[in-house]
Protein backbone atom coordinates (compact mmCIF):
# COMPACT_ATOMS: atom_id res chain seq x y z
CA UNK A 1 -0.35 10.29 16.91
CA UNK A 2 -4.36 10.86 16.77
CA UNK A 3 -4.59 12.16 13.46
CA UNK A 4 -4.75 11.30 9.94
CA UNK A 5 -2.12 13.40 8.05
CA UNK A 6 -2.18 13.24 4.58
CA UNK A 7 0.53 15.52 3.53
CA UNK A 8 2.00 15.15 -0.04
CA UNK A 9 -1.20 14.43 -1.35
CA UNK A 10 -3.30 17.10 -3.58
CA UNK A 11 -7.25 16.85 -4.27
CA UNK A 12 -7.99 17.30 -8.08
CA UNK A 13 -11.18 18.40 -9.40
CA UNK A 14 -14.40 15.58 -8.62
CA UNK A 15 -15.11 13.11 -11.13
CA UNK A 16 -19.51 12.42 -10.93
CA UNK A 17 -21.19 9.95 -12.04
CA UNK A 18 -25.12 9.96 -10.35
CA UNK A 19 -24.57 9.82 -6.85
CA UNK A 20 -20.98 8.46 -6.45
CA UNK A 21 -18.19 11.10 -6.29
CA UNK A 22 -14.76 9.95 -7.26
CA UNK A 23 -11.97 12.75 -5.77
CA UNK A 24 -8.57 11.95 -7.04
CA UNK A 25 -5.63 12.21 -4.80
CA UNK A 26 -1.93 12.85 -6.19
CA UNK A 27 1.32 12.84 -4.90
CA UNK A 28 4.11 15.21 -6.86
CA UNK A 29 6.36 12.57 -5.68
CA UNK A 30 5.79 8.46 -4.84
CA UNK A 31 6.78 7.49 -1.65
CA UNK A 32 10.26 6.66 -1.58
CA UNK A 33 11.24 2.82 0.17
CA UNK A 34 7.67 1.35 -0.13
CA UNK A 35 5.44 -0.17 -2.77
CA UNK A 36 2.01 -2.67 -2.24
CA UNK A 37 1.48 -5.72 -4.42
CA UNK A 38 -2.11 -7.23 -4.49
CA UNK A 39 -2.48 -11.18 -3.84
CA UNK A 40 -5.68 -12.97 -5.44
CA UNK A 41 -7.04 -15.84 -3.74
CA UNK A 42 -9.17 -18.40 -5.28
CA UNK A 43 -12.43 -19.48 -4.89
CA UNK A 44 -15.53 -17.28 -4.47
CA UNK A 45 -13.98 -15.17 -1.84
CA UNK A 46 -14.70 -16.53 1.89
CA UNK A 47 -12.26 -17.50 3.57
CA UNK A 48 -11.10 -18.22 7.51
CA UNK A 49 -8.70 -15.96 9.49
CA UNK A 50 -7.11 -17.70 12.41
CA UNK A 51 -6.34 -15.02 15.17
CA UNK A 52 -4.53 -17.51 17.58
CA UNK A 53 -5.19 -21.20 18.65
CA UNK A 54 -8.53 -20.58 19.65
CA UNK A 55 -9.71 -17.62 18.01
CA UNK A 56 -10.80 -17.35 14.34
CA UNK A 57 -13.60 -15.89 11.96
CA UNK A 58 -15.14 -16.44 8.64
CA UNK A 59 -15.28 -13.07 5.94
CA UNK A 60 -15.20 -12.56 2.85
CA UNK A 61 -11.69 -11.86 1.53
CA UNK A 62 -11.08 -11.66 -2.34
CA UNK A 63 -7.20 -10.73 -1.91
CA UNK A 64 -4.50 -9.68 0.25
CA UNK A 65 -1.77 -6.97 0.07
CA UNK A 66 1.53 -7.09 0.35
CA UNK A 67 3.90 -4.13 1.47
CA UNK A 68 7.37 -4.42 0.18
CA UNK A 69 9.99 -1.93 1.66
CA UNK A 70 13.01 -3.71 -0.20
CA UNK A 71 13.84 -1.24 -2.16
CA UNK A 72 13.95 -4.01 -4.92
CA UNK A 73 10.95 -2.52 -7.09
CA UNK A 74 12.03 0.14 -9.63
CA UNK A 75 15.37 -0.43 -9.56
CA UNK A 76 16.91 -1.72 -12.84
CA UNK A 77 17.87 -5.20 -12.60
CA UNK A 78 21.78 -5.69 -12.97
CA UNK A 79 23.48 -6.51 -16.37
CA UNK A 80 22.71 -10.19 -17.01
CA UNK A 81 20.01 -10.73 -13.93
CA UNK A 82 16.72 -11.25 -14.35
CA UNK A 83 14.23 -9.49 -12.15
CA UNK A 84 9.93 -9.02 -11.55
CA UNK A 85 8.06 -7.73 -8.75
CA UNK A 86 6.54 -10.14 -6.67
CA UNK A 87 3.30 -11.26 -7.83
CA UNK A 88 3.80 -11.32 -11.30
CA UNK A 89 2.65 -14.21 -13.47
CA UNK A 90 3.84 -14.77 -17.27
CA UNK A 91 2.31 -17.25 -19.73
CA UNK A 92 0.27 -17.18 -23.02
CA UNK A 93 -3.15 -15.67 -23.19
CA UNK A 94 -5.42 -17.79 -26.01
CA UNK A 95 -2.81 -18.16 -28.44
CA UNK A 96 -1.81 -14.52 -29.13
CA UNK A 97 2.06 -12.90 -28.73
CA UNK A 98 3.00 -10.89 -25.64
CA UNK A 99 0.59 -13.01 -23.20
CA UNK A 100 -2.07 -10.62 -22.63
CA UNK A 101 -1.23 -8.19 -19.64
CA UNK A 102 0.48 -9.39 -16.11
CA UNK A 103 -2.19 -10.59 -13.08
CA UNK A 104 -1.65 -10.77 -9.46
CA UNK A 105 -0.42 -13.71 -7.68
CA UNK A 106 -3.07 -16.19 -7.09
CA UNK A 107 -3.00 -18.65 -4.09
CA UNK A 108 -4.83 -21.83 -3.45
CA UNK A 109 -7.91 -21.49 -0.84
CA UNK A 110 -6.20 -22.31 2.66
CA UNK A 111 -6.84 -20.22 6.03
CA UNK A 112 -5.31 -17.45 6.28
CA UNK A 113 -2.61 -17.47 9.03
CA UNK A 114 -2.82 -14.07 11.29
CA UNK A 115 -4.17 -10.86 9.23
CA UNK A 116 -0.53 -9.34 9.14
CA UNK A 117 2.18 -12.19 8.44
CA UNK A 118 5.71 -11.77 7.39
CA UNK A 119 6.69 -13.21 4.39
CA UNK A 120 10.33 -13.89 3.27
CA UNK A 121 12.44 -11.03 2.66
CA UNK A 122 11.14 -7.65 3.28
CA UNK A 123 7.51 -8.01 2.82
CA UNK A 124 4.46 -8.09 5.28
CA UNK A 125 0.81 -9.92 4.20
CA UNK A 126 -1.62 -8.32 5.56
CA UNK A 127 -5.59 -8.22 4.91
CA UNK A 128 -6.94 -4.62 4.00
CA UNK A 129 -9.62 -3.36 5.70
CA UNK A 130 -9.81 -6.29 7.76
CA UNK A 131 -7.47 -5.14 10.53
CA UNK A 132 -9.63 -2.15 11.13
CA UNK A 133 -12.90 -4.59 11.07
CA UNK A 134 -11.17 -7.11 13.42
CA UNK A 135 -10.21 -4.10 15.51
CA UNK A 136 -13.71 -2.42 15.41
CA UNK A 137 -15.16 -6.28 16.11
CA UNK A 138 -12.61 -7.05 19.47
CA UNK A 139 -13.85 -3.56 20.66
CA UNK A 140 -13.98 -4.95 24.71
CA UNK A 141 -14.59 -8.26 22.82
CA UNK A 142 -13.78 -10.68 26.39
CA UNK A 143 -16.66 -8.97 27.95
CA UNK A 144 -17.05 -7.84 31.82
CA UNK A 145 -14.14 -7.70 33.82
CA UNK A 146 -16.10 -8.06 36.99
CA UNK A 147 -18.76 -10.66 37.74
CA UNK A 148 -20.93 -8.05 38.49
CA UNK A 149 -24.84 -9.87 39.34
CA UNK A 150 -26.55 -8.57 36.16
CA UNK A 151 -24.20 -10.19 34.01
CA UNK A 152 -25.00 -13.53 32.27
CA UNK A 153 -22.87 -16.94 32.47
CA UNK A 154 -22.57 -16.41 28.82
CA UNK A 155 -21.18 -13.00 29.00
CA UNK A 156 -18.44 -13.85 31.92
CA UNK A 157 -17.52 -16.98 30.16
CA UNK A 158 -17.39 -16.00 26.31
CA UNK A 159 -17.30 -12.93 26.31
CA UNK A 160 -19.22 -10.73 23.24
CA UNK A 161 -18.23 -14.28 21.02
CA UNK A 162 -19.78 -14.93 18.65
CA UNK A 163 -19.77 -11.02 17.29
CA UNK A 164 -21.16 -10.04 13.63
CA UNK A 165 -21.43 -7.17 11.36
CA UNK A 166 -22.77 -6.74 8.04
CA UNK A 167 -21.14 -4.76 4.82
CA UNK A 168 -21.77 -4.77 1.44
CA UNK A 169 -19.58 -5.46 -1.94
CA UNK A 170 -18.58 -2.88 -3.17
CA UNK A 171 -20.37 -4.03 -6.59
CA UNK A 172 -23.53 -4.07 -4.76
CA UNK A 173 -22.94 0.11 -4.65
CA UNK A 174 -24.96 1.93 -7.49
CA UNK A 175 -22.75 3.91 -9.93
CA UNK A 176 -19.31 2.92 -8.07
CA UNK A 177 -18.11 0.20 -10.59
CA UNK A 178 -19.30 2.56 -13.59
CA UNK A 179 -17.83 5.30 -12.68
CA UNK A 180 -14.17 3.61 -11.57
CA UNK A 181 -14.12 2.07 -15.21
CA UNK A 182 -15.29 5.27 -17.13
CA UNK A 183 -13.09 7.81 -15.54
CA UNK A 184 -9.44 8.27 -16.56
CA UNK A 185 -7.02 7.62 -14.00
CA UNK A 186 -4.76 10.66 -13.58
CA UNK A 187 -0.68 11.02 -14.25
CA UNK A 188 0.98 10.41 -10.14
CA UNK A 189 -2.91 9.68 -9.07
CA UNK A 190 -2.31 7.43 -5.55
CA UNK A 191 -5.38 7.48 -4.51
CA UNK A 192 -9.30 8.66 -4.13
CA UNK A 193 -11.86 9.84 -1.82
CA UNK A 194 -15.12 7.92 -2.71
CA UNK A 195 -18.36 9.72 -1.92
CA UNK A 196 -21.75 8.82 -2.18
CA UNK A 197 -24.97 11.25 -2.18
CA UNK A 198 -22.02 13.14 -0.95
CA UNK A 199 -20.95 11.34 2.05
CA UNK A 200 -17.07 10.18 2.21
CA UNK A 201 -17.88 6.16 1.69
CA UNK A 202 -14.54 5.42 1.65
CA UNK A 203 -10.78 6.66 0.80
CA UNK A 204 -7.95 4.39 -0.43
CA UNK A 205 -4.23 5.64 -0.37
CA UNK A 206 -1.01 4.10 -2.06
CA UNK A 207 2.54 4.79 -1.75
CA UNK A 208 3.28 4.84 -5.75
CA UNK A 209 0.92 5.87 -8.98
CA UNK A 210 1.73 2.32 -10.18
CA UNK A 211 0.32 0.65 -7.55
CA UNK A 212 -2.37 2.32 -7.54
CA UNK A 213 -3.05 1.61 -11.32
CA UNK A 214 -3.01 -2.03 -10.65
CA UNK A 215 -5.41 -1.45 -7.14
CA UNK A 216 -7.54 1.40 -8.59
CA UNK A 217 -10.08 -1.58 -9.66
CA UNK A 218 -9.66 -3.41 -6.72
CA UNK A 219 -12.52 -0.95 -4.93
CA UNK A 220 -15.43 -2.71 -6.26
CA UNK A 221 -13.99 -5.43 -4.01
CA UNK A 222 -13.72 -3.86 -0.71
CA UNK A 223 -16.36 -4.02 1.53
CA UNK A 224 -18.71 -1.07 2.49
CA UNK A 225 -20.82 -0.14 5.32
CA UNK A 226 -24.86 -0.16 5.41
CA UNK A 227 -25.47 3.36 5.38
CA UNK A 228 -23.06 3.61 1.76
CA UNK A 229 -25.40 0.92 0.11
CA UNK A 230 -28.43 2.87 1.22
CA UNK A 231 -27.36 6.27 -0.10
CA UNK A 232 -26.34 4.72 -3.39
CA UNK A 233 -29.55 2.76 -3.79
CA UNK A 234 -31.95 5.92 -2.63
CA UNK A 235 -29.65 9.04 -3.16
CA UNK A 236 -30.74 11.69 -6.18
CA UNK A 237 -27.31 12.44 -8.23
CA UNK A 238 -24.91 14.83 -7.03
CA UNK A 239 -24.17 18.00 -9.06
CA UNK A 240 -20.91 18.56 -10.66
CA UNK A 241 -19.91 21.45 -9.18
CA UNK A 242 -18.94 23.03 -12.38
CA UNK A 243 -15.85 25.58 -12.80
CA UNK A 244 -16.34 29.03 -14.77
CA UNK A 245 -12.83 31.19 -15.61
CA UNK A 246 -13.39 34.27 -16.23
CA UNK A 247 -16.33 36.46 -15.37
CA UNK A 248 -15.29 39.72 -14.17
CA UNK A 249 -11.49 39.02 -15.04
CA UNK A 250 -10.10 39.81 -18.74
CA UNK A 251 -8.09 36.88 -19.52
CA UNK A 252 -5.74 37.95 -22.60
CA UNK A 253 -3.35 35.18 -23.25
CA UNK A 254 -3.18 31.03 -22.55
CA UNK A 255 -0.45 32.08 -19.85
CA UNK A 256 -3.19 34.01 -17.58
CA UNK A 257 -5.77 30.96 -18.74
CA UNK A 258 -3.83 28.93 -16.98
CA UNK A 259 -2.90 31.18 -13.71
CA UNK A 260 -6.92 31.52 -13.62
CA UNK A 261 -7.32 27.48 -13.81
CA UNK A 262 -4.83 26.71 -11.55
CA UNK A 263 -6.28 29.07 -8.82
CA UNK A 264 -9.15 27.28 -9.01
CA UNK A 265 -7.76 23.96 -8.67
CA UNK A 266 -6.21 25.53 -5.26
CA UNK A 267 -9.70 26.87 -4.27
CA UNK A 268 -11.29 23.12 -5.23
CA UNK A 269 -8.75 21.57 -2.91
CA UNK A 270 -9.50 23.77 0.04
CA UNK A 271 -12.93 23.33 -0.08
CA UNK A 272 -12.50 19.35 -0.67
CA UNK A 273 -10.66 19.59 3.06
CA UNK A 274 -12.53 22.18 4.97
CA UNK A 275 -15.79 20.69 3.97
CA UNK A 276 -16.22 17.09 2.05
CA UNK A 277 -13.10 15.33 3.79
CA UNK A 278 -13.34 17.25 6.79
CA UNK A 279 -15.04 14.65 9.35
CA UNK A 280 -12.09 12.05 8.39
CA UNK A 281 -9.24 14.62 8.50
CA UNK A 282 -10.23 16.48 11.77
CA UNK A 283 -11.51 13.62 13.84
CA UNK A 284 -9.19 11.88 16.54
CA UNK A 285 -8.83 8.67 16.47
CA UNK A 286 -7.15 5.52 18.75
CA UNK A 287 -4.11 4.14 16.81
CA UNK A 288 -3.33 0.37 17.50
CA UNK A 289 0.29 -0.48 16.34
CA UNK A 290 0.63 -3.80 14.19
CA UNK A 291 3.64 -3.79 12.54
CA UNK A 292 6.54 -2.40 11.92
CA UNK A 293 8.72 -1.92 8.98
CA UNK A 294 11.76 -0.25 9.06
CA UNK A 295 10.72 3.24 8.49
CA UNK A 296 7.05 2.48 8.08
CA UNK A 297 4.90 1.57 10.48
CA UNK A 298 1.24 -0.15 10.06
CA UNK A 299 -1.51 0.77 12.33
CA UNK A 300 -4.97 0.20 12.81
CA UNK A 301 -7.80 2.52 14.16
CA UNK A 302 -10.98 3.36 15.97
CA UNK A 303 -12.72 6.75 16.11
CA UNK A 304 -13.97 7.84 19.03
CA UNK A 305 -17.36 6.92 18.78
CA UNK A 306 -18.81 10.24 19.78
CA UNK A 307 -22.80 10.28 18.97
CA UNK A 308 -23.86 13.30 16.80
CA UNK A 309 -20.91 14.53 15.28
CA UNK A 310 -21.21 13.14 11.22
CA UNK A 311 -19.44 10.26 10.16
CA UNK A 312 -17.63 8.57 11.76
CA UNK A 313 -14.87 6.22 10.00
CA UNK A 314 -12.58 3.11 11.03
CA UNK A 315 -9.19 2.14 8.64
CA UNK A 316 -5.97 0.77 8.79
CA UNK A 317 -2.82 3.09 7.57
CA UNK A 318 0.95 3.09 6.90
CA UNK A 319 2.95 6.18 7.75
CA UNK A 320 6.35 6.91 7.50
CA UNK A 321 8.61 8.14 10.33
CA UNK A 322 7.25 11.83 10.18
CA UNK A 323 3.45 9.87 10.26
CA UNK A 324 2.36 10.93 6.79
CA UNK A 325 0.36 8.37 5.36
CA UNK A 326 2.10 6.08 2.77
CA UNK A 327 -1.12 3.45 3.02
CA UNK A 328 -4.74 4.20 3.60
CA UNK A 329 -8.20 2.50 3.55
CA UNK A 330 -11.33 2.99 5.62
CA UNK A 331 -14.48 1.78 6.03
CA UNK A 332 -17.57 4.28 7.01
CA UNK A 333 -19.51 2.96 9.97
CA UNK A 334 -22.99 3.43 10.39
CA UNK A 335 -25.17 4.99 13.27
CA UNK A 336 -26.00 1.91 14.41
CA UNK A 337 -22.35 0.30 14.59
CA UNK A 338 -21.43 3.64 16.38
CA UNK A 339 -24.05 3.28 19.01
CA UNK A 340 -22.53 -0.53 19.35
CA UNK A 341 -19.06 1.17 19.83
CA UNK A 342 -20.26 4.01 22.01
CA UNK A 343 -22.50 1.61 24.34
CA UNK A 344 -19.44 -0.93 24.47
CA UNK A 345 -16.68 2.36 25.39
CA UNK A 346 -19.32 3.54 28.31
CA UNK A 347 -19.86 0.47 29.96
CA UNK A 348 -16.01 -0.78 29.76
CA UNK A 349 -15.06 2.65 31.26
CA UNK A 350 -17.60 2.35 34.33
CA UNK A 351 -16.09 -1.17 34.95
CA UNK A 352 -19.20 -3.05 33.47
CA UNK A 353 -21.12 -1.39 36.21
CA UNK A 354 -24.86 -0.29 34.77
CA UNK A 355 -25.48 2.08 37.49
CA UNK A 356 -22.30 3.79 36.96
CA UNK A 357 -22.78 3.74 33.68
CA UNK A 358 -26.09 4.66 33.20
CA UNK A 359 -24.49 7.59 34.93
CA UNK A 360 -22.16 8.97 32.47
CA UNK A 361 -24.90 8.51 29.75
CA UNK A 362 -26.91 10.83 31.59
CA UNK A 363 -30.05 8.05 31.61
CA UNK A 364 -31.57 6.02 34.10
CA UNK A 365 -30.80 2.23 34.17
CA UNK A 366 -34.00 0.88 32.70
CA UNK A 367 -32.83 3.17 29.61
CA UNK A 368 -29.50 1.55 29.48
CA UNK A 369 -30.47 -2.16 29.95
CA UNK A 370 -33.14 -0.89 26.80
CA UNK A 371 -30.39 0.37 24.55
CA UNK A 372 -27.97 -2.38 25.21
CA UNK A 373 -30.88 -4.86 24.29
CA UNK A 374 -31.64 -3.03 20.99
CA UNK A 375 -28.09 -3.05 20.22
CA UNK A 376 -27.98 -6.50 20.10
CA UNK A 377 -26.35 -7.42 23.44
CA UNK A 378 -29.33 -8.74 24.53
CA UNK A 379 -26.99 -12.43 25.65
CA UNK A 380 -24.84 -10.42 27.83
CA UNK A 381 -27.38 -9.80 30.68
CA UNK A 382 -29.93 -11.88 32.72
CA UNK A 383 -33.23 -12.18 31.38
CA UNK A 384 -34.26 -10.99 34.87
CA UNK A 385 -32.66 -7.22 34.38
């Protein structure tokens, strides 16, 4: 598996508001044996992961997400039994009847124990879009292998730690909360594509068109990379791609109107994945297996941190036993996090050697120790190099 595959699902026509493009993603069907429940936690959203007995790291984290593969949810509950999903609250909302509309479970501040943990039953907490940022941040994270001469103390003994990278709430994005509120959500809609200035920002995938009602708002949570903020804040609107029926064609009854607008909802999806989705669908990428579920399995991954070939994305998924995607949500890196990654990659594969290095690069090794400097890895050599 080195591809994303995201059969099932079927691009409608582009929702615009300014610069942020909204393409929704339906399924004909849900995906059968899996459903995701959103957990709130309190406070104002930090919070500490611990990794392991030594290892841990501060984010922000405004909720988790559960994945329940049951098979409890949507199933009516027995004669005489009561049921809920988990995650449901009930109570009175300011004195009115019915109690105002069900919330997400909300948990009291605490560190978070792993960034995938079983919970009873069939059910596995995990942090979204953290795996892939934890992934993306342990990226040859212990350092050299060797104790090669131009190599610090510092770098032999900790490693990259302490490692940092920047993102942005996704309320911080111009025109991305307006448009998720003011566009209608549409009927077996499990995900989107986000775009900004008409670069793929981000896409989010569910198993079920429920869950995604209940996560669609969730986006202005998630975190988003440097070059998204920029676009948003600088980017001219996008055009909306309008769609004329008609023209040459003689349309003579609502039966051949709707032939005509249904070709061009095929002819809308094409082009959505030869040519706006198309440097996240064709790229290979470096799975990382984190859990598994019966059927489904959760993964992480890394692109391949080529330079000059577009964007370039990181995620986490869920796929099924074929490996379509049940789950998805990525985060776009930007040029300089893929320099970071591509610097890291060349100098792990030449055994931390610069010369060797230096080498595959095609540069000399004053240019290397330069870049490596400028991409902040300034601690892991000697001053003398």
């Amino acid at each position: 598996m080195n591809r994303l595959e995201l059969t099932g699902l079927t691009a409608r026509p582009a929702q615009v508001w300014g610069g942020v493009r909204l393409v929704p993603l339906v399924r004909a069907a849900p995906v059968e044996g899996l459903r995701l429940h959103r957990e709130v936690y309190e406070g104002l959203g930090a919070g500490i992961v611990e990794l392991g007995s030594r290892d841990r790291y501060i984010s922000y984290i405004p909720h988790g997400l559960v994945a329940d593969w049951s098979g409890e949810d949507g199933r009516a509950p027995e004669a005489g039994r009561q049921s809920a999903a988990y995650g449901t609250q009930f109570g009175g909302g300011g004195g009115g009847t019915g109690g105002g509309a069900p919330r997400a479970m909300s948990l009291p501040p605490v560190p978070h124990h792993r960034l995938a943990k079983r919970r009873p039953g069939d059910r596995l907490r995990f942090l979204p879009l953290h795996l892939a940022l934890e992934g993306y941040l342990a990226l040859h994270f212990g350092g050299p292998s060797t104790a090669w001469e131009e190599w610090s103390r510092t770098a032999l003994r900790d490693g990259l730690s302490p490692r940092a990278e920047d993102a942005y709430l996704g309320r911080s994005v111009r025109g991305l909360a307006d448009a998720l509120r003011i566009f209608e959500i549409h009927p077996g809609q499990c995900g989107v594509m986000v775009y900004v200035s008409d670069a793929l920002a981000a896409a989010f995938v569910v198993p079920h068109p429920d869950d995604y009602r209940l996560l669609h708002a969730s986006l202005v949570e998630d975190l988003y990379g440097e070059l998204v903020h920029q676009y948003a804040l600088y980017g001219a609107p996008v055009p909306e791609l309008p769609v004329r029926i008609g023209g040459e064609e003689h349309i003579r009854d609502l039966g051949e109107l709707r032939a005509a607008a249904r070709a061009q909802e095929r002819v809308w999806e094409e082009a959505h994945g030869t040519l706006f989705a198309r440097e996240l669908l064709d790229s290979s990428y470096a799975f990382d297996q984190v859990y598994r579920m019966k059927s489904f399995t959760l993964w992480r991954f890394l692109p391949p941190f080529v330079r000059d070939t577009g964007g370039q994305h990181i995620g986490e998924t869920i796929t099924d036993h074929k490996g379509r995607v049940a789950y998805l949500k990525t985060f776009r890196l930007s040029d300089a996090q893929i320099r970071r990654g591509h610097l890291l990659r060349t100098v792990a594969g030449a055994d931390w050697r610069l010369d060797a290095a230096a080498a595959a690069l095609g540069s000399s090794r004053e240019e290397l120790v330069r870049r490596l400097r400028a991409a902040g890895f300034s601690a892991l050599l000697k001053g003398n190099v």
